[in-house]
C-alpha atoms as a PDB file:
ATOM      1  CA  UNK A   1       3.251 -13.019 -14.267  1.00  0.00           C
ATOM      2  CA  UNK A   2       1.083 -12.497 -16.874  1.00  0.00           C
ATOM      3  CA  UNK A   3       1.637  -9.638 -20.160  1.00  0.00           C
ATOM      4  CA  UNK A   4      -1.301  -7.999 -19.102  1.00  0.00           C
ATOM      5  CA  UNK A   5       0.589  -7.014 -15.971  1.00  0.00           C
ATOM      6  CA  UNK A   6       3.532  -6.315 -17.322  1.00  0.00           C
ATOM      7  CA  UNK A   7       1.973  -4.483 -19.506  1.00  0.00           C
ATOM      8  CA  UNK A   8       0.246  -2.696 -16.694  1.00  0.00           C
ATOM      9  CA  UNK A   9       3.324  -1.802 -14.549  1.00  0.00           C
ATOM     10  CA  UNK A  10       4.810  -0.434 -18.005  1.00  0.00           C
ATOM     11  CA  UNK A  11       2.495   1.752 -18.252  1.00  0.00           C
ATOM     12  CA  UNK A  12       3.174   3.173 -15.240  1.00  0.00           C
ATOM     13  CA  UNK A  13       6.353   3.566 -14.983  1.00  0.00           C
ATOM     14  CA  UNK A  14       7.345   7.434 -14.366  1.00  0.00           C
ATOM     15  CA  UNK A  15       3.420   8.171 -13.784  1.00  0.00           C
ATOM     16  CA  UNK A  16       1.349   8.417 -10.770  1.00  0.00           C
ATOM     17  CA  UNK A  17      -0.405   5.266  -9.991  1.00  0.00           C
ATOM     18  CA  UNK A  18      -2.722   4.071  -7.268  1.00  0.00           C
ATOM     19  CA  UNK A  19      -1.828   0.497  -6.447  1.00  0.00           C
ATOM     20  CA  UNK A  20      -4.287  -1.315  -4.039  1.00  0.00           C
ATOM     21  CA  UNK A  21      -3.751  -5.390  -2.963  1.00  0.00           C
ATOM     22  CA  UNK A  22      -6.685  -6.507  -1.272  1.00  0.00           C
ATOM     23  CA  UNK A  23      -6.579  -9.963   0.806  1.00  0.00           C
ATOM     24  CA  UNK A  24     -10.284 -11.845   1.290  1.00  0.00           C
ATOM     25  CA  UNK A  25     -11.519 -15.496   1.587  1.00  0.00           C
ATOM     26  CA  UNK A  26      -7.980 -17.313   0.606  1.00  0.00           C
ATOM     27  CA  UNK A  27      -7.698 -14.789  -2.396  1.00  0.00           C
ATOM     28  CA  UNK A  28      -5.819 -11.904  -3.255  1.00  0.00           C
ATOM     29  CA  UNK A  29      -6.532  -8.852  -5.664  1.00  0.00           C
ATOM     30  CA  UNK A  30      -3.997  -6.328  -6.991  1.00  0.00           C
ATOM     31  CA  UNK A  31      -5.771  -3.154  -8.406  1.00  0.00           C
ATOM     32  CA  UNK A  32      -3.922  -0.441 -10.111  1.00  0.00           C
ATOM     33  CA  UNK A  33      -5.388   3.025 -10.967  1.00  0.00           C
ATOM     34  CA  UNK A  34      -8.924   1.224  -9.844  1.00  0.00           C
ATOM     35  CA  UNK A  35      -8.949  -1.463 -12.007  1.00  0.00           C
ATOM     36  CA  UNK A  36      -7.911  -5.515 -11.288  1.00  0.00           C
ATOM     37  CA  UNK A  37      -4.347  -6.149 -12.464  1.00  0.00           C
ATOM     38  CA  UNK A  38      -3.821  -9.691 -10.621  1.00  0.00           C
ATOM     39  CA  UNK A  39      -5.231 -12.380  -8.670  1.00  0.00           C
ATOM     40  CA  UNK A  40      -4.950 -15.648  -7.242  1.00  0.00           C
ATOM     41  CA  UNK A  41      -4.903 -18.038  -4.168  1.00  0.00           C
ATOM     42  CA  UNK A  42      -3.677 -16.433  -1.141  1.00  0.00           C
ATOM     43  CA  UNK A  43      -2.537 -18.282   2.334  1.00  0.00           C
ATOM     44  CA  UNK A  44      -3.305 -15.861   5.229  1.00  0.00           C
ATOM     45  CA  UNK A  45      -0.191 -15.122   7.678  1.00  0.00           C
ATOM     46  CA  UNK A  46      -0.812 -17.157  10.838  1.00  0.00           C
ATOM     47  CA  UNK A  47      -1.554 -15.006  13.806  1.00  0.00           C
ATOM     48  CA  UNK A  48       0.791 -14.445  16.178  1.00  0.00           C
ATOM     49  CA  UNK A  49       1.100 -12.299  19.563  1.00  0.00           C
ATOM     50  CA  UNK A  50       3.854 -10.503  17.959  1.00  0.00           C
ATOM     51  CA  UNK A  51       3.675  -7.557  15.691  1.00  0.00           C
ATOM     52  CA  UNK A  52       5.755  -8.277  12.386  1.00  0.00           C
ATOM     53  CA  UNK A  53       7.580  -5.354  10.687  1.00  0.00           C
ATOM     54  CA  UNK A  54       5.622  -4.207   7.462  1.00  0.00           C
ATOM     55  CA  UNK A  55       8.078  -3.151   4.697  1.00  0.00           C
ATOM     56  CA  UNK A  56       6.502  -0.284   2.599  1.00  0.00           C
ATOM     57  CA  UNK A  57       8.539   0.232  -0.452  1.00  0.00           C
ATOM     58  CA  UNK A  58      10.887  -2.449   0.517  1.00  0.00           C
ATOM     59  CA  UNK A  59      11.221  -6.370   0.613  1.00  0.00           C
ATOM     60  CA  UNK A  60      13.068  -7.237   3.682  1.00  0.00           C
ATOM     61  CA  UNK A  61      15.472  -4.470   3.144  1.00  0.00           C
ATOM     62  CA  UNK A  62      16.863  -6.313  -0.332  1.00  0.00           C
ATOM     63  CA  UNK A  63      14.474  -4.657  -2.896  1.00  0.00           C
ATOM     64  CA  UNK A  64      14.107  -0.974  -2.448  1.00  0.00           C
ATOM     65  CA  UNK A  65      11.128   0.455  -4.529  1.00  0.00           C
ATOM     66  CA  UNK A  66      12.795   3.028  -7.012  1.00  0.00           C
ATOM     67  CA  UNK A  67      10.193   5.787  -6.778  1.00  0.00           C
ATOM     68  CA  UNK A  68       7.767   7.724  -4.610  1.00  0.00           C
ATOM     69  CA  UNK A  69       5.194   6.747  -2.020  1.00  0.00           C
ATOM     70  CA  UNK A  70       2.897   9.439  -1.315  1.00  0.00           C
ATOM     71  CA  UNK A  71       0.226   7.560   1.118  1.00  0.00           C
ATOM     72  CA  UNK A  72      -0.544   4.307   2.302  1.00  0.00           C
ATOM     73  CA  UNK A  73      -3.282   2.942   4.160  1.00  0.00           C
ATOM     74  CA  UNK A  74      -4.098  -0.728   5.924  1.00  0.00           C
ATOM     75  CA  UNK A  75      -7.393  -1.528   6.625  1.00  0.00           C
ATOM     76  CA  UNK A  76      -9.571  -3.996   8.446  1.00  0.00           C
ATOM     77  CA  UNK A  77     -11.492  -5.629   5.514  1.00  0.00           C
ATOM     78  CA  UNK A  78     -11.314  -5.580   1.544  1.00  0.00           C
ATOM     79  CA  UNK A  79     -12.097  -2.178   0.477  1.00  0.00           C
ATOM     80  CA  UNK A  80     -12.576  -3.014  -3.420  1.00  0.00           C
ATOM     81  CA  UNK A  81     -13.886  -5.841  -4.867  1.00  0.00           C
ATOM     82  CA  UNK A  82     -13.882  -4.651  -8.577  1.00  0.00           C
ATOM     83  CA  UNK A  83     -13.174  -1.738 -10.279  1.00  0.00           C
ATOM     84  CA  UNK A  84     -13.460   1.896  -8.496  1.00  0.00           C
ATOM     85  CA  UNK A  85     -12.252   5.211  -8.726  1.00  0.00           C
ATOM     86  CA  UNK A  86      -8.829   5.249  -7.366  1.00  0.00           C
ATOM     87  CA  UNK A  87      -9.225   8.899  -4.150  1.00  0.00           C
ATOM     88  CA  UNK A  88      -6.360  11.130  -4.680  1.00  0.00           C
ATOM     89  CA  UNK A  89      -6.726  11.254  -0.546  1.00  0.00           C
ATOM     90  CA  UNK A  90      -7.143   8.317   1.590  1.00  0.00           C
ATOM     91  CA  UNK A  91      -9.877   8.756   4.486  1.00  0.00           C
ATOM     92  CA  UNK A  92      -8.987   8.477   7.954  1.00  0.00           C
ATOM     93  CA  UNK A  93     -12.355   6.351   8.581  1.00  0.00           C
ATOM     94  CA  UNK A  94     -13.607   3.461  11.110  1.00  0.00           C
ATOM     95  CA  UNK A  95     -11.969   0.786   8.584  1.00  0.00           C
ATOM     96  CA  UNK A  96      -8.475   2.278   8.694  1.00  0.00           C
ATOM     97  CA  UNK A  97      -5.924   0.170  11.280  1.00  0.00           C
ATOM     98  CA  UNK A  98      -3.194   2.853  10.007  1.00  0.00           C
ATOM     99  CA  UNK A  99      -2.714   5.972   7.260  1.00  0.00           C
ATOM    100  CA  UNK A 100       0.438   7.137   6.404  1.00  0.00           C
ATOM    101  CA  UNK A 101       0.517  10.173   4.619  1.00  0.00           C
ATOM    102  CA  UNK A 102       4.425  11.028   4.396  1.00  0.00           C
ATOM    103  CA  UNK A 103       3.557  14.570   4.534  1.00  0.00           C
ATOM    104  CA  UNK A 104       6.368  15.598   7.296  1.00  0.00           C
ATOM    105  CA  UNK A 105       9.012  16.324   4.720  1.00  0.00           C
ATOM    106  CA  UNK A 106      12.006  15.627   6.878  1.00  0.00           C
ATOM    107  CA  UNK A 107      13.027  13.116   9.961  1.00  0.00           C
ATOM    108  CA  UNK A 108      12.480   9.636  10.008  1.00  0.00           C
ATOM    109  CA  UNK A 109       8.979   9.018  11.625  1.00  0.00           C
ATOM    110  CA  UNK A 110       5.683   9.470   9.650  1.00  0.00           C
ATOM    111  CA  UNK A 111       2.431   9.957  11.950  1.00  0.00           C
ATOM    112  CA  UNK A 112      -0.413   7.661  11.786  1.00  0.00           C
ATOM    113  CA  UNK A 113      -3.304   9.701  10.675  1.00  0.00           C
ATOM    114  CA  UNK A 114      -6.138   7.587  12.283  1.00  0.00           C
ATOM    115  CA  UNK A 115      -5.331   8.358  15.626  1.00  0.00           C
ATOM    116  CA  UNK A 116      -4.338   4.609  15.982  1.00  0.00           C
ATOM    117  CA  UNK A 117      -1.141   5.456  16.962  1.00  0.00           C
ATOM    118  CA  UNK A 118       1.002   2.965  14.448  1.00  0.00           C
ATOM    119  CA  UNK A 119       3.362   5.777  13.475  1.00  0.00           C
ATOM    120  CA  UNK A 120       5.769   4.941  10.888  1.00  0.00           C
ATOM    121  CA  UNK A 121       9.672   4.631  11.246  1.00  0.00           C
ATOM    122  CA  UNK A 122      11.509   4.919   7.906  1.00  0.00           C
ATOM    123  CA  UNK A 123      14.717   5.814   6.336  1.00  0.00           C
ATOM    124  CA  UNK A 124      13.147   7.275   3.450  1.00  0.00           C
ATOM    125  CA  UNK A 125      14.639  10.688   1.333  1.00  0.00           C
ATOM    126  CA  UNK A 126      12.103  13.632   1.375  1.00  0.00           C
ATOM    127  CA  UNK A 127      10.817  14.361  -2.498  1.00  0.00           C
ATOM    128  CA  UNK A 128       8.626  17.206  -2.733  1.00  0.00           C
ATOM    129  CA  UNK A 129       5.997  16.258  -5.033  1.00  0.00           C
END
């Protein structure tokens, strides 16, 4: 890990951030508050017929995330490919496979906003933000 990302994730510790990791062409990008905070050679998960658990906020239930998760959203291709404007609001557009936007505020399933229907399952605490 390099200072400059250390650096980087110091600096937003406490603060909102908008952290994006993009995957394309054997490479992957980590962008946070719109601008590139890490790259480097990528191998792409081999497909399989069997959908695999995604762990937002969590590594394989040993390393909970110690803050707040407002949205998150998977798409079908790399949405940034250098620096942008970080949305405060993600769209629910053709390139979305799923958009969670935690805004239930209570229970333990988050809706899919694309219409997709990937809702969420979680055992998250409500924080009203």
């Amino acid at each position: 890990i390099s200072d400059t990302l250390i650096d980087t994730i110091t600096g937003i510790v406490n603060n909102w951030a908008h952290i994006a990791g993009v995957y394309e062409n054997g490479q992957a990008r980590l962008y946070i508050n719109g601008q590139l905070a890490a790259s480097g050679k990528a191998t792409k998960p081999s497909a399989t017929s069997q959908v695999a658990d995604i762990h937002i906020g969590n590594y394989a239930d040993n390393y909970p995330f110690d803050g707040v998760i407002d949205e998150v959203r998977i798409s079908k291709g790399a949405r940034y490919s250098g620096s942008f404007v970080p949305p405060m609001f993600h769209a629910a557009d053709a390139q979305a496979l799923a958009l969670w936007r935690f805004d239930e505020g209570s229970g333990s399933v988050t809706a899919d906003a694309t219409g997709n229907k990937h809702d969420a399952t979680h055992n998250a605490t409500w924080t009203k933000v």
